[in-house]
Protein backbone atom coordinates (compact mmCIF):
# COMPACT_ATOMS: atom_id res chain seq x y z
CA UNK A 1 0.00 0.00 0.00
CA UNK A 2 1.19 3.32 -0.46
CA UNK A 3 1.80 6.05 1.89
CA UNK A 4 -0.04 9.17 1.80
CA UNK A 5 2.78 11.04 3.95
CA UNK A 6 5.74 10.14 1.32
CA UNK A 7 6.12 9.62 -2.27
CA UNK A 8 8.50 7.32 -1.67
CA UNK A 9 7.71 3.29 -1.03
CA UNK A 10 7.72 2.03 2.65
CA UNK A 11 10.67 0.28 3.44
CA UNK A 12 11.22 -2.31 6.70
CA UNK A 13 13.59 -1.51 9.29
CA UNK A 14 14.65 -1.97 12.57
CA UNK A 15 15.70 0.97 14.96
CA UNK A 16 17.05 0.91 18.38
CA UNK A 17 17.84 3.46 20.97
CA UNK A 18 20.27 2.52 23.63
CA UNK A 19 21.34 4.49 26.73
CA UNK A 20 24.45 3.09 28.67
CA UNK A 21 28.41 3.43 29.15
CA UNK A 22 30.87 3.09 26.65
CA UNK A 23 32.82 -0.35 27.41
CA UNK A 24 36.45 1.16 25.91
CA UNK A 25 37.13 4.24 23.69
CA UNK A 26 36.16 3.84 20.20
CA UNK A 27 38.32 1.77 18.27
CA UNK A 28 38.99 3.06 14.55
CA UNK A 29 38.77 0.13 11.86
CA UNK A 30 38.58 -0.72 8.37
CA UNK A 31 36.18 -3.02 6.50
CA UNK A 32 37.00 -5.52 3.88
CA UNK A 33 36.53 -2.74 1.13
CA UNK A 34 39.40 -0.11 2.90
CA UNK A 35 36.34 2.08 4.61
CA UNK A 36 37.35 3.17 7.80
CA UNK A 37 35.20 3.04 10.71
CA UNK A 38 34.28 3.48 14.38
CA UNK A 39 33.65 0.24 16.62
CA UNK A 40 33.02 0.39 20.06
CA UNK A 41 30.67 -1.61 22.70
CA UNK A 42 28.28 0.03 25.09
CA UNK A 43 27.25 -1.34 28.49
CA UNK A 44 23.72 -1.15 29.54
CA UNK A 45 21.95 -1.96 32.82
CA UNK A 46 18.45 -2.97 33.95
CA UNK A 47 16.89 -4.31 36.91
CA UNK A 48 17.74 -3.39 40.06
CA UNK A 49 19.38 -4.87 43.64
CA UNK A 50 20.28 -8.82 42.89
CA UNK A 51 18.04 -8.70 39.59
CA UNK A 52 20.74 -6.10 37.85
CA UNK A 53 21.32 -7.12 34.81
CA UNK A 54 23.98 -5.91 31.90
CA UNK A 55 23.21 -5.80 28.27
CA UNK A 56 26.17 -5.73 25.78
CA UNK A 57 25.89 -3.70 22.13
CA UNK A 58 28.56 -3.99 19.51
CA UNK A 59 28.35 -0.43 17.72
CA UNK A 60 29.44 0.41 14.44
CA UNK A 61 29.62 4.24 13.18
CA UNK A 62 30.91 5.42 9.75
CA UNK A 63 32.15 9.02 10.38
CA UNK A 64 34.49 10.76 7.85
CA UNK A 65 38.58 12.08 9.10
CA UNK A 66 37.98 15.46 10.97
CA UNK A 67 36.62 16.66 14.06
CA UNK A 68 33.34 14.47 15.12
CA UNK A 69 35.75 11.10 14.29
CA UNK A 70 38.34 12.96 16.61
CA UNK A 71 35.77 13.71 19.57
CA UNK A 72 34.23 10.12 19.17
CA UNK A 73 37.93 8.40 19.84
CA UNK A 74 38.32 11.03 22.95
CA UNK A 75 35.67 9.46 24.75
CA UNK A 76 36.89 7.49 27.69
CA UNK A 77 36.03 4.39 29.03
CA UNK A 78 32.82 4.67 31.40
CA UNK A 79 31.06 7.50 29.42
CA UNK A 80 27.32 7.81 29.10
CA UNK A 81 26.07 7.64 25.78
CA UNK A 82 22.89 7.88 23.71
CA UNK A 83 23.08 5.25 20.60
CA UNK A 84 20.26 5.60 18.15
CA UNK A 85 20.47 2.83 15.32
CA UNK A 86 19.96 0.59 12.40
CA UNK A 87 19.46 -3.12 14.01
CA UNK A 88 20.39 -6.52 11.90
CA UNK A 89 21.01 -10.04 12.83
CA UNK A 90 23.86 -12.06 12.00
CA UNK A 91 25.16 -15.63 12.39
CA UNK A 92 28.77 -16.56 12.79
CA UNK A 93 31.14 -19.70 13.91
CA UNK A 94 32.58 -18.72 17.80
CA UNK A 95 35.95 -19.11 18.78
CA UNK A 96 35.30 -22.42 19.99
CA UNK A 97 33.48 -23.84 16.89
CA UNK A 98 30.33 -23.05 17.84
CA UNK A 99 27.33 -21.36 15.76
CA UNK A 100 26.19 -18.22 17.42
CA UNK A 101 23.62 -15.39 16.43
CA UNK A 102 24.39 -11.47 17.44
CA UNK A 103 22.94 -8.25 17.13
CA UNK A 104 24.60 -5.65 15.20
CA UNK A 105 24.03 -1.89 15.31
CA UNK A 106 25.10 0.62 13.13
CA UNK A 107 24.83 4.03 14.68
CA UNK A 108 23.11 6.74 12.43
C-alpha cells in the first residue's frame, strides 16, 4: 500500500535506541573494502538490587577524518552515551566452533 505522507515506497527496518556506558574508547577500523570506521561496545543496565542485569551492544559508526571522528575516539572508558540505530542479525562460527547469532548496530 502506499503512503499518503511520502512519495517514496515504505521500506522495513529496525531501529534501536540505547542508553548506557561506553565499554572502551572507540576503536577506529577498516572493513574488507578499505572504509574506515568506528567500533566500540556500550554497556547497559536494567533491573535493580540482585536482579541487575547488563546488556552488551557492539556499535558500528561510519564518520568521515575530521573533528566528530576525533571527539568520538576522545571518549573514555565509562562514558554515558545515547546510541540511536539501524538493528540486523547475524550468524557466525565462535571461537570455539560453535554457531552463534548477534545483534549488530550501526549508529546513524
Amino acid at each position: 500500500a502506499a503512503r499518503t505522507f511520502s512519495s517514496t515506497a515504505s521500506r522495513p527496518i529496525a531501529r534501536i535506541t540505547i542508553i548506557g556506558n561506553l565499554a572502551d574508547s572507540p576503536e577506529l577500523r577498516a572493513s574488507s573494502t578499505g572504509r574506515e570506521y568506528l567500533r566500540y561496545a556500550v554497556a547497559s543496565n536494567h533491573g535493580s538490587g540482585e536482579n541487575r542485569k547488563t546488556s552488551w551492544f557492539n556499535v558500528s559508526c561510519f564518520v568521515p577524518e575530521g573533528n566528530a571522528r576525533d571527539f568520538y575516539q576522545s571518549l573514555p572508558k565509562g562514558t554515558m552515551v545515547m546510541v540511536e540505530g539501524d538493528a540486523t542479525m547475524s550468524s557466525y562460527v565462535d571461537s570455539e566452533g560453535k554457531p552463534r547469532q548477534g545483534l549488530n548496530i550501526r549508529q546513524r
